[in-house]
N, C-alpha and C. Protein backbone atom coordinates (compact mmCIF):
# COMPACT_ATOMS: atom_id res chain seq x y z
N UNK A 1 -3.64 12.58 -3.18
CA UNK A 1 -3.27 13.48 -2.10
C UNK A 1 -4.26 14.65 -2.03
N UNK A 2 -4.32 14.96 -3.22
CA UNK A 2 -5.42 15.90 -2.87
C UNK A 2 -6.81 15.53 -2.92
N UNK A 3 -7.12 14.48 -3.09
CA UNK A 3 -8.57 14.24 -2.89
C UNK A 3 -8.95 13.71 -1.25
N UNK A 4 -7.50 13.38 -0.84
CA UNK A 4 -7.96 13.18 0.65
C UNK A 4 -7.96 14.48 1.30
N UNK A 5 -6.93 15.19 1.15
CA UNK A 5 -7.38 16.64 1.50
C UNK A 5 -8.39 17.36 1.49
N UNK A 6 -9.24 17.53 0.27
CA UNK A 6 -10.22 18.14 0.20
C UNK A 6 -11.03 17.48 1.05
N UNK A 7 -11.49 16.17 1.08
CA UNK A 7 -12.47 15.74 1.56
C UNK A 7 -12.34 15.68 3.21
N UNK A 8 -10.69 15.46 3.69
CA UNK A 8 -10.94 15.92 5.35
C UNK A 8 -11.79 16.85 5.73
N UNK A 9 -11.21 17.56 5.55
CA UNK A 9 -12.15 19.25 5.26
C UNK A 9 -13.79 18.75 5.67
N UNK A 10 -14.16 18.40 5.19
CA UNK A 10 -15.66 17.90 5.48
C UNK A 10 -15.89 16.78 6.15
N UNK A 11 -15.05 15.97 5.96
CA UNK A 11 -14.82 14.54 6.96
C UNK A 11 -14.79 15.23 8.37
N UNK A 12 -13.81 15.85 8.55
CA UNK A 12 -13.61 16.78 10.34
C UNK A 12 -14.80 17.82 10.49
N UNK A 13 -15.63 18.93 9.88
CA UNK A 13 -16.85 18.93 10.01
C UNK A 13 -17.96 18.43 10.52
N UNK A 14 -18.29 17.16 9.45
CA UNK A 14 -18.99 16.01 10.46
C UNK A 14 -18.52 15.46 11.52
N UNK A 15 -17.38 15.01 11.50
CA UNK A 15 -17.22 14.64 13.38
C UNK A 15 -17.48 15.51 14.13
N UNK A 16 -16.95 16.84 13.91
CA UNK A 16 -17.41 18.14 15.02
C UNK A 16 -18.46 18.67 15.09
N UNK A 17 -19.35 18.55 14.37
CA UNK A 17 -20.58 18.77 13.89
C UNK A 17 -21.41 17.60 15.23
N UNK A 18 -21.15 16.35 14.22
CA UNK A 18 -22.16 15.22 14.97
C UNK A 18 -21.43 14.39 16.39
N UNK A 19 -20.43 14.66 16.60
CA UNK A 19 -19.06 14.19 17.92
C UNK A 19 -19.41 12.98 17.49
N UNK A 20 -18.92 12.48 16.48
CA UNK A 20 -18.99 11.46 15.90
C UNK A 20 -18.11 10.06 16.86
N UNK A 21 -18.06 9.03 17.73
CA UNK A 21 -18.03 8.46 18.58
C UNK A 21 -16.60 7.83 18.29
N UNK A 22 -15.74 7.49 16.74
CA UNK A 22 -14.94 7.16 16.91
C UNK A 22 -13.80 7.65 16.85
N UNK A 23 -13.69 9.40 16.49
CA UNK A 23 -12.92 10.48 16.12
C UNK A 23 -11.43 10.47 16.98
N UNK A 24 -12.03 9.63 18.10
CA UNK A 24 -10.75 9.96 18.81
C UNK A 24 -9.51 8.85 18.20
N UNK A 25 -10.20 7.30 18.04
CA UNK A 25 -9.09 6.91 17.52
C UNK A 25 -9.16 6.55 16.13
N UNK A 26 -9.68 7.15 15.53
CA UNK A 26 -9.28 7.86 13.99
C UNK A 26 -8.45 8.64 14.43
N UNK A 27 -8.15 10.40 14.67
CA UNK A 27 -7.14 10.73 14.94
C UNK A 27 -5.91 10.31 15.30
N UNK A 28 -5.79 8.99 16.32
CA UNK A 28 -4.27 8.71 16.94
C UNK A 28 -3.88 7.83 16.29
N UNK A 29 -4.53 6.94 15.16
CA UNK A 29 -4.44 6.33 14.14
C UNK A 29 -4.01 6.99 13.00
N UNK A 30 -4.16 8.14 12.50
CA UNK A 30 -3.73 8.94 11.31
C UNK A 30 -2.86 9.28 11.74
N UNK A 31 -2.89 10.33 13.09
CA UNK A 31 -1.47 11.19 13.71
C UNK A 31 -0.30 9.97 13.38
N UNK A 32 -0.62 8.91 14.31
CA UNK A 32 0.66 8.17 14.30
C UNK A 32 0.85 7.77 12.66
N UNK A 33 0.00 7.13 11.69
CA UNK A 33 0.49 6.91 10.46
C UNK A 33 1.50 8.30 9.29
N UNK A 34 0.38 9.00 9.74
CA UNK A 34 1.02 10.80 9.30
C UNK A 34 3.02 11.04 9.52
N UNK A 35 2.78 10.66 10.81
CA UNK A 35 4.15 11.26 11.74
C UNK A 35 5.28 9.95 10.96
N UNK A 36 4.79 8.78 10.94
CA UNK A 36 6.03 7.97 10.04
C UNK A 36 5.80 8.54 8.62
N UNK A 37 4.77 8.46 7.87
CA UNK A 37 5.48 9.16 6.51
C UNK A 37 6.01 10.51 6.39
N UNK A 38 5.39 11.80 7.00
CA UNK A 38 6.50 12.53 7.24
C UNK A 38 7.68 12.49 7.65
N UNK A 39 8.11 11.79 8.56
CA UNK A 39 9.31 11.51 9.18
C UNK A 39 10.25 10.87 7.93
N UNK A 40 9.95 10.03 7.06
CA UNK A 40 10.47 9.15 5.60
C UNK A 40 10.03 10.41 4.87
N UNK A 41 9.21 11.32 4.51
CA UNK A 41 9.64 12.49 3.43
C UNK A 41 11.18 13.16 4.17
N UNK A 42 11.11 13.56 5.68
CA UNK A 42 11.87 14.14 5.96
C UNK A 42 13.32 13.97 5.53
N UNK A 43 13.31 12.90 5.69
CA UNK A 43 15.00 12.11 5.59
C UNK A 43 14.82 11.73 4.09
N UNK A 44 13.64 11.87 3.47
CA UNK A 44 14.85 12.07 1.87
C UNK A 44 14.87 13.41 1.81
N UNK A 45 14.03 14.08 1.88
CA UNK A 45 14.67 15.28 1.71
C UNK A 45 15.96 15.94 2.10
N UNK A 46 16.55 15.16 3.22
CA UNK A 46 17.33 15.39 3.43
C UNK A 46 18.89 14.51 2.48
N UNK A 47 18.09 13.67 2.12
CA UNK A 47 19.51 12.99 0.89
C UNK A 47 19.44 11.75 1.87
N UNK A 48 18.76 11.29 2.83
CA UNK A 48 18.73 9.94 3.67
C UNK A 48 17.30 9.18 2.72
N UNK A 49 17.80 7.83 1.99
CA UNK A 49 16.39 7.27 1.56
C UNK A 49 16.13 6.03 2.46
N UNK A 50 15.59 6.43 3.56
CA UNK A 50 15.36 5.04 4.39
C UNK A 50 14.64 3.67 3.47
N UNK A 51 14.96 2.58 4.11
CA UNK A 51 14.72 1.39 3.63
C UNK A 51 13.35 1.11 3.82
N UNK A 52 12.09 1.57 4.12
CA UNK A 52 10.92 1.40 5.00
C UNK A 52 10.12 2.01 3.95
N UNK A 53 10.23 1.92 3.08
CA UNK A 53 8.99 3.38 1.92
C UNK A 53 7.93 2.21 1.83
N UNK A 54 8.02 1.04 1.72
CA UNK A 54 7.28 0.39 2.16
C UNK A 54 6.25 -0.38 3.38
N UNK A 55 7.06 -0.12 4.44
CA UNK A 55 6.21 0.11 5.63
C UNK A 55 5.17 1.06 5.73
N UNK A 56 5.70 2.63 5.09
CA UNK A 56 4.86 3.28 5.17
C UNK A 56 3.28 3.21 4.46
N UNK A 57 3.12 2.77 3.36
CA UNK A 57 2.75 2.16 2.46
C UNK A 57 1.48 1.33 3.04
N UNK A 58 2.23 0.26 3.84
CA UNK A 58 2.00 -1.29 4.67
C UNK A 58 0.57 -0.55 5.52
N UNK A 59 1.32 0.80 6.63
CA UNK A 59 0.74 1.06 7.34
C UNK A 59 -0.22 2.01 7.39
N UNK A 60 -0.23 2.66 6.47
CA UNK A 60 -1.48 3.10 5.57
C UNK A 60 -2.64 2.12 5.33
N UNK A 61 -2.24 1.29 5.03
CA UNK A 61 -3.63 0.08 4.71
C UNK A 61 -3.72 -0.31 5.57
N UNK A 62 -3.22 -0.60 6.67
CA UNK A 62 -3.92 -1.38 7.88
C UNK A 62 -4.43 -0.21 8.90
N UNK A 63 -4.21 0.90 8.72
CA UNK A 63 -5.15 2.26 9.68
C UNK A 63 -6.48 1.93 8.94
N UNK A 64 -6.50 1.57 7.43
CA UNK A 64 -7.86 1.91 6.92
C UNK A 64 -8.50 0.29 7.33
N UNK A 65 -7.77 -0.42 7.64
CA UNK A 65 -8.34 -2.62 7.76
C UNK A 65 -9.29 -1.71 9.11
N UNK A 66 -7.78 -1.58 9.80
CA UNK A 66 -8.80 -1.33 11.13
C UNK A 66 -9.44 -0.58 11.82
N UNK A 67 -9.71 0.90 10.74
CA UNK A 67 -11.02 2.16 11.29
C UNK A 67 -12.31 0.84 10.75
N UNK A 68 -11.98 -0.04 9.76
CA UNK A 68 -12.97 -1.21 9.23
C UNK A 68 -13.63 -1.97 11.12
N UNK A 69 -12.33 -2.42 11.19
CA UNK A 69 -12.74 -3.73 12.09
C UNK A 69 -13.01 -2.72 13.50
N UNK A 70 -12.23 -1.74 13.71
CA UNK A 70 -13.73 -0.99 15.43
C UNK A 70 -14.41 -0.72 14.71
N UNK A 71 -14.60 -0.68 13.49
CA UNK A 71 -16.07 0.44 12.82
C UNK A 71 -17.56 -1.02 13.43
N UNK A 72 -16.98 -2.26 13.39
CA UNK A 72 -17.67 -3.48 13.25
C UNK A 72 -18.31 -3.52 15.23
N UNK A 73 -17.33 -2.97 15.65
CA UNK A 73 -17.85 -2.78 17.54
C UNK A 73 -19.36 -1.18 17.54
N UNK A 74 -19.24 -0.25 16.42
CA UNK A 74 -19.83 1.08 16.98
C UNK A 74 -21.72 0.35 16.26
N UNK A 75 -21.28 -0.32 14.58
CA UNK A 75 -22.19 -0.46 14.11
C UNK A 75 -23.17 -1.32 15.13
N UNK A 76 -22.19 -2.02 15.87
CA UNK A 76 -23.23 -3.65 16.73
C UNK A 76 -23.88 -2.34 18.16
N UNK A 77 -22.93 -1.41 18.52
CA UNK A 77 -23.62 -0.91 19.37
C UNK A 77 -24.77 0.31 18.99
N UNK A 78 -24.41 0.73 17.58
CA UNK A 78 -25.67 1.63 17.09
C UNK A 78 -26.69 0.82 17.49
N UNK A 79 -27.15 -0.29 16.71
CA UNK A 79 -28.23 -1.08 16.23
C UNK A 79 -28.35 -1.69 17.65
N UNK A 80 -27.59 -2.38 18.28
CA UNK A 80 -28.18 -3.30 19.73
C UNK A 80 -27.78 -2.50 21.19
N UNK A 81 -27.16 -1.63 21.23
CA UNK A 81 -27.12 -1.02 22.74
C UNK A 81 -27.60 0.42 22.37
N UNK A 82 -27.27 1.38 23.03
CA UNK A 82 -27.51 2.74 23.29
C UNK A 82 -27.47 3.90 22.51
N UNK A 83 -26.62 2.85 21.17
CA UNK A 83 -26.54 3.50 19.85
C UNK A 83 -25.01 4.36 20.38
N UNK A 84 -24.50 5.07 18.88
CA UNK A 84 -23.30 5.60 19.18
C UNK A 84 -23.79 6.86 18.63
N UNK A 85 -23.21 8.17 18.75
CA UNK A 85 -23.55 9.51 18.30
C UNK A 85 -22.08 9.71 16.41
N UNK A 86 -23.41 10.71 16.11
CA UNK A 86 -22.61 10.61 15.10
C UNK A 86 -22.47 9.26 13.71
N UNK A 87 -23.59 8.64 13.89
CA UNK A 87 -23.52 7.47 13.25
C UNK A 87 -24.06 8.07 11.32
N UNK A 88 -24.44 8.78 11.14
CA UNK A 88 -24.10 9.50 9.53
C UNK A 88 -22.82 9.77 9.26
N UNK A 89 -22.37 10.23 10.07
CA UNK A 89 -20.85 11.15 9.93
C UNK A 89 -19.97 9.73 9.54
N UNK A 90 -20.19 8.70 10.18
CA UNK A 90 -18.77 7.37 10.36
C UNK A 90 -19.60 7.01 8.81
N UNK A 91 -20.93 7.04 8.67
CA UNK A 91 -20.70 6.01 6.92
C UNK A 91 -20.35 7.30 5.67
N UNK A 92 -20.27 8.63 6.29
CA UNK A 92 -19.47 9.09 5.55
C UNK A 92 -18.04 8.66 5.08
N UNK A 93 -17.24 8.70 6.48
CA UNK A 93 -15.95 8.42 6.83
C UNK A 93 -15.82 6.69 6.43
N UNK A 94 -16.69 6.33 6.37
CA UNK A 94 -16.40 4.56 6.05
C UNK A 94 -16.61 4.37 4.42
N UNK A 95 -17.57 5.47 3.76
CA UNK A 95 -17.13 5.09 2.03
C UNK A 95 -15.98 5.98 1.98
N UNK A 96 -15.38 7.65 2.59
CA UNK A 96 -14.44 7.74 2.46
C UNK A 96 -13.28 6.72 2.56
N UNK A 97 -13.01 5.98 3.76
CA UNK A 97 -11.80 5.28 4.07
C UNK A 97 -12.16 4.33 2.68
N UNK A 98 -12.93 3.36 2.37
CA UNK A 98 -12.70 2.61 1.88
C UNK A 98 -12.14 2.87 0.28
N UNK A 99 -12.95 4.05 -0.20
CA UNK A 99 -11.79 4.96 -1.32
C UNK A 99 -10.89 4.90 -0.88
N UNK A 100 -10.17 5.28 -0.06
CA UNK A 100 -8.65 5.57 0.27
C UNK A 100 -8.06 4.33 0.28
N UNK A 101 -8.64 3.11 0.80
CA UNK A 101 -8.04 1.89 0.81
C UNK A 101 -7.99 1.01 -0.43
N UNK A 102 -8.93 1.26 -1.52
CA UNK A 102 -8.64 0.95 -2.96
C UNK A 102 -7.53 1.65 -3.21
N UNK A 103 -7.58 3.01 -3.33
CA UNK A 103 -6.29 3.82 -3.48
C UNK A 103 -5.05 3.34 -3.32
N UNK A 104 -4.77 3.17 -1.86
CA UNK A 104 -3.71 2.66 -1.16
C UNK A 104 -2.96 1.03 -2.19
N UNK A 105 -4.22 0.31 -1.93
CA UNK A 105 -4.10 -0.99 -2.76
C UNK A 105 -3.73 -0.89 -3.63
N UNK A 106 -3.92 0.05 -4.57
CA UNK A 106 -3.67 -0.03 -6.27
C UNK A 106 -2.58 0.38 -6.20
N UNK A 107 -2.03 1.42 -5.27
CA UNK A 107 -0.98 1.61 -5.34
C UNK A 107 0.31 0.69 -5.22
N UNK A 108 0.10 0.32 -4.01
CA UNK A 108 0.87 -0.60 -3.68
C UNK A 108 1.16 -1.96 -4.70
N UNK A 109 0.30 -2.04 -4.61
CA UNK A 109 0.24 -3.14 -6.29
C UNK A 109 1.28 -2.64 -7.09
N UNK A 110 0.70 -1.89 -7.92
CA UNK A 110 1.71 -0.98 -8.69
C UNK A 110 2.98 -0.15 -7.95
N UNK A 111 3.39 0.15 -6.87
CA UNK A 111 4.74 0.22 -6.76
C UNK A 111 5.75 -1.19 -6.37
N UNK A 112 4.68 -1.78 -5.61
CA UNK A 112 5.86 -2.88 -5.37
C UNK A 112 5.90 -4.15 -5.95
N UNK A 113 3.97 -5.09 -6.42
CA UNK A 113 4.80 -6.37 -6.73
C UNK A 113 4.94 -5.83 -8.12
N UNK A 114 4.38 -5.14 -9.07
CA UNK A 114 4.36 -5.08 -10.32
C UNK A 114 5.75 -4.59 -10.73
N UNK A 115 6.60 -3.65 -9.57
CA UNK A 115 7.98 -3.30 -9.80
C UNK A 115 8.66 -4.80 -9.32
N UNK A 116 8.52 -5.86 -8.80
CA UNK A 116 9.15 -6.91 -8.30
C UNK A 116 8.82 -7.72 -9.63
N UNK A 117 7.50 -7.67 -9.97
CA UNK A 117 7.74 -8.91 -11.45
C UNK A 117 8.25 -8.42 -12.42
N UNK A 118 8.22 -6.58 -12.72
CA UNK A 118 9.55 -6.13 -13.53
C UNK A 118 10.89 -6.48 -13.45
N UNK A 119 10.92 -6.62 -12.38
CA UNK A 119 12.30 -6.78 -11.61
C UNK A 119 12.92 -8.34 -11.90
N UNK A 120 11.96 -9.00 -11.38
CA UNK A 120 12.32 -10.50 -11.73
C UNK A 120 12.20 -10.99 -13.75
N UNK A 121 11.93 -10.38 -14.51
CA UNK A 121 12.32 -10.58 -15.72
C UNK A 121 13.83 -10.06 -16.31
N UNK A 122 14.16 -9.01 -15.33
CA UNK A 122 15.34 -9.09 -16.02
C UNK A 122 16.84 -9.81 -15.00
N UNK A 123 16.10 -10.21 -14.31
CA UNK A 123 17.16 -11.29 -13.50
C UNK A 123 17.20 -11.89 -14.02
N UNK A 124 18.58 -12.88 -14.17
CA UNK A 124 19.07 -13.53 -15.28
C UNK A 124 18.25 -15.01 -14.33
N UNK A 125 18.16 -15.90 -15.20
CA UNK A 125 17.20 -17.48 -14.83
C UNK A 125 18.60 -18.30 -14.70
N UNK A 126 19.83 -18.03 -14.81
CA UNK A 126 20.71 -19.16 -15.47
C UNK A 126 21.83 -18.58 -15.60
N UNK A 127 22.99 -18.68 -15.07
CA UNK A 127 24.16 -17.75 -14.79
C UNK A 127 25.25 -18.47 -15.67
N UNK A 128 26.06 -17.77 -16.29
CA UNK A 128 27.14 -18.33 -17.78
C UNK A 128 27.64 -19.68 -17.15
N UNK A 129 27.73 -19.37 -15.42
CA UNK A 129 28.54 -20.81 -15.46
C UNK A 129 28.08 -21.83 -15.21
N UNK A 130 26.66 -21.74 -15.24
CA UNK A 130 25.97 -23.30 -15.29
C UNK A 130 25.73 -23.69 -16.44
N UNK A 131 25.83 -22.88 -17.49
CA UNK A 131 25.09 -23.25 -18.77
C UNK A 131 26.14 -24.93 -19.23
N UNK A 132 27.13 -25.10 -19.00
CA UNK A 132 27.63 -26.81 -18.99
C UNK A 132 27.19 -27.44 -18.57
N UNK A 133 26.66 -26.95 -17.25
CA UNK A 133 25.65 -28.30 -16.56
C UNK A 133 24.34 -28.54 -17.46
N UNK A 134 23.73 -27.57 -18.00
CA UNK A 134 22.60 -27.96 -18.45
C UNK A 134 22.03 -29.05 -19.53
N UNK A 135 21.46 -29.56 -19.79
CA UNK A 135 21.53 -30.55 -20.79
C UNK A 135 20.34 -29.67 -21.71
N UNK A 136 20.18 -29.83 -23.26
CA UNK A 136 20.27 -29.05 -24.01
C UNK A 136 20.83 -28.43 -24.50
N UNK A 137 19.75 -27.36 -25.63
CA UNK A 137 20.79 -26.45 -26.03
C UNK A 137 20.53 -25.06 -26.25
N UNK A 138 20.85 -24.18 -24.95
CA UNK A 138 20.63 -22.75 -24.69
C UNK A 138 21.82 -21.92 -25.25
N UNK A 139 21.10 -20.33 -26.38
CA UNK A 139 22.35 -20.01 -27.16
C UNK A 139 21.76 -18.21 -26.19
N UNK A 140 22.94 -17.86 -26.19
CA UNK A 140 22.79 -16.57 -25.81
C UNK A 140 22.40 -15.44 -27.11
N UNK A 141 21.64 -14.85 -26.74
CA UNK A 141 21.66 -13.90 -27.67
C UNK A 141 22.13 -12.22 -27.78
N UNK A 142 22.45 -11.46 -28.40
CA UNK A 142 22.96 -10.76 -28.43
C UNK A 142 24.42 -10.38 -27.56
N UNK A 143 24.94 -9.01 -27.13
CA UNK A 143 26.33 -9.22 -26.24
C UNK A 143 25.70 -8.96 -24.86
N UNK A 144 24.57 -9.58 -24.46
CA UNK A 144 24.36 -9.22 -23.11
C UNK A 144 25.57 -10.09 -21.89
N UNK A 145 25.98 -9.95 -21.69
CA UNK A 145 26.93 -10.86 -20.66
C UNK A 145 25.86 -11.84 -19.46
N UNK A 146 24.76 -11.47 -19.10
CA UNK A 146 23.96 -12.14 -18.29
C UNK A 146 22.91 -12.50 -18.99
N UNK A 147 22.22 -13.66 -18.60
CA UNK A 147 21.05 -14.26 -19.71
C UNK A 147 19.84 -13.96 -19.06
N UNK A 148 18.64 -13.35 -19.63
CA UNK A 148 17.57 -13.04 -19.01
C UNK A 148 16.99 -14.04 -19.77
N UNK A 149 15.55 -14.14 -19.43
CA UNK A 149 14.13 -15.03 -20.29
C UNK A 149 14.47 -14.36 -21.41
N UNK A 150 14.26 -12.95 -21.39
CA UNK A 150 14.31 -12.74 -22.85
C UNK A 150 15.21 -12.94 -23.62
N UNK A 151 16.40 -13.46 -23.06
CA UNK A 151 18.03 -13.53 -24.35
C UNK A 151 17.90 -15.30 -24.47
N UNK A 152 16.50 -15.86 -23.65
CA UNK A 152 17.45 -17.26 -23.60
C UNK A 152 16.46 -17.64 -24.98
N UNK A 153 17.21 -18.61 -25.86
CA UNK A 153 16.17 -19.10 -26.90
C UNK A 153 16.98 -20.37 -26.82
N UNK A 154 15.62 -21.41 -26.73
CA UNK A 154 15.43 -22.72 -27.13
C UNK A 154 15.73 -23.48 -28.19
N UNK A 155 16.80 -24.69 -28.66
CA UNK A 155 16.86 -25.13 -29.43
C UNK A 155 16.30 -26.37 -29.97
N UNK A 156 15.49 -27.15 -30.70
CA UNK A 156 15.31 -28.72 -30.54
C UNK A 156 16.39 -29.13 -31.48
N UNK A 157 16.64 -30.87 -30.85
CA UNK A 157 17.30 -31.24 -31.61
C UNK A 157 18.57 -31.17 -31.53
């Protein structure tokens, strides 16, 4: 959070500086991403935890896919038409974004599937009342009442 901060700061500089050609929808691209995660701080703060902390998340990485994919329309017109203004300022803003989009990624990684394969180890594999159906021989261990991977142990024989 604060390293994107600081670096706007100079990111908005160079666009105003060089009227850097794609500023406008960079802005309505952030505004609108900005305005849903504030809007989800708002309402927990208020004691509301909307179901979406992941959308927000979602839509964070795809503002940064696609300042990528128009960035792919300004570069073809730098180099083969009339050129675009401001073309230092965007490969500023393009190793910025793409920091931010590792960022984003790692994050996301780490809040959601790495909390989902946490999640799925302690879901039980095998619920008390199938254990008759099963053929073998699965012993519960300790007084857990539900069987995870980790309580189930294997018998041969």
């Amino acid at each position: 959070h604060v390293f994107h901060h600081s670096v706007v700061i100079l990111m908005s500089f160079l666009w105003l500086e060089y009227v850097q050609s794609l500023q406008i929808i960079a802005l309505l691209t952030n505004t609108s991403v900005h305005m849903l995660m504030y809007s989800y701080y708002l309402l927990c703060t208020l004691g509301i935890k909307p179901p979406w902390k992941k959308v927000v998340t979602n839509c964070q990485i795809v503002q940064f896919a696609f300042s990528f994919a128009v960035s792919i329309v300004m570069v073809y017109l730098h180099f083969n038409g009339d050129g675009c203004a401001g073309f230092g300022a965007w490969i500023f803003n393009a190793c910025f974004n793409a920091s931010l989009l590792i960022l984003f990624v790692n994050f996301h990684r780490k809040q959601y599937r790495d909390a989902r394969d946490r999640k799925m180890k302690k879901k039980p594999i095998v619920s008390m009342e199938a254990l008759p159906l099963l053929g073998g021989h699965l012993q519960r261990t300790g007084k857990k009442k539900r069987m995870t991977r980790e309580s189930l142990v294997l018998k041969s024989g």
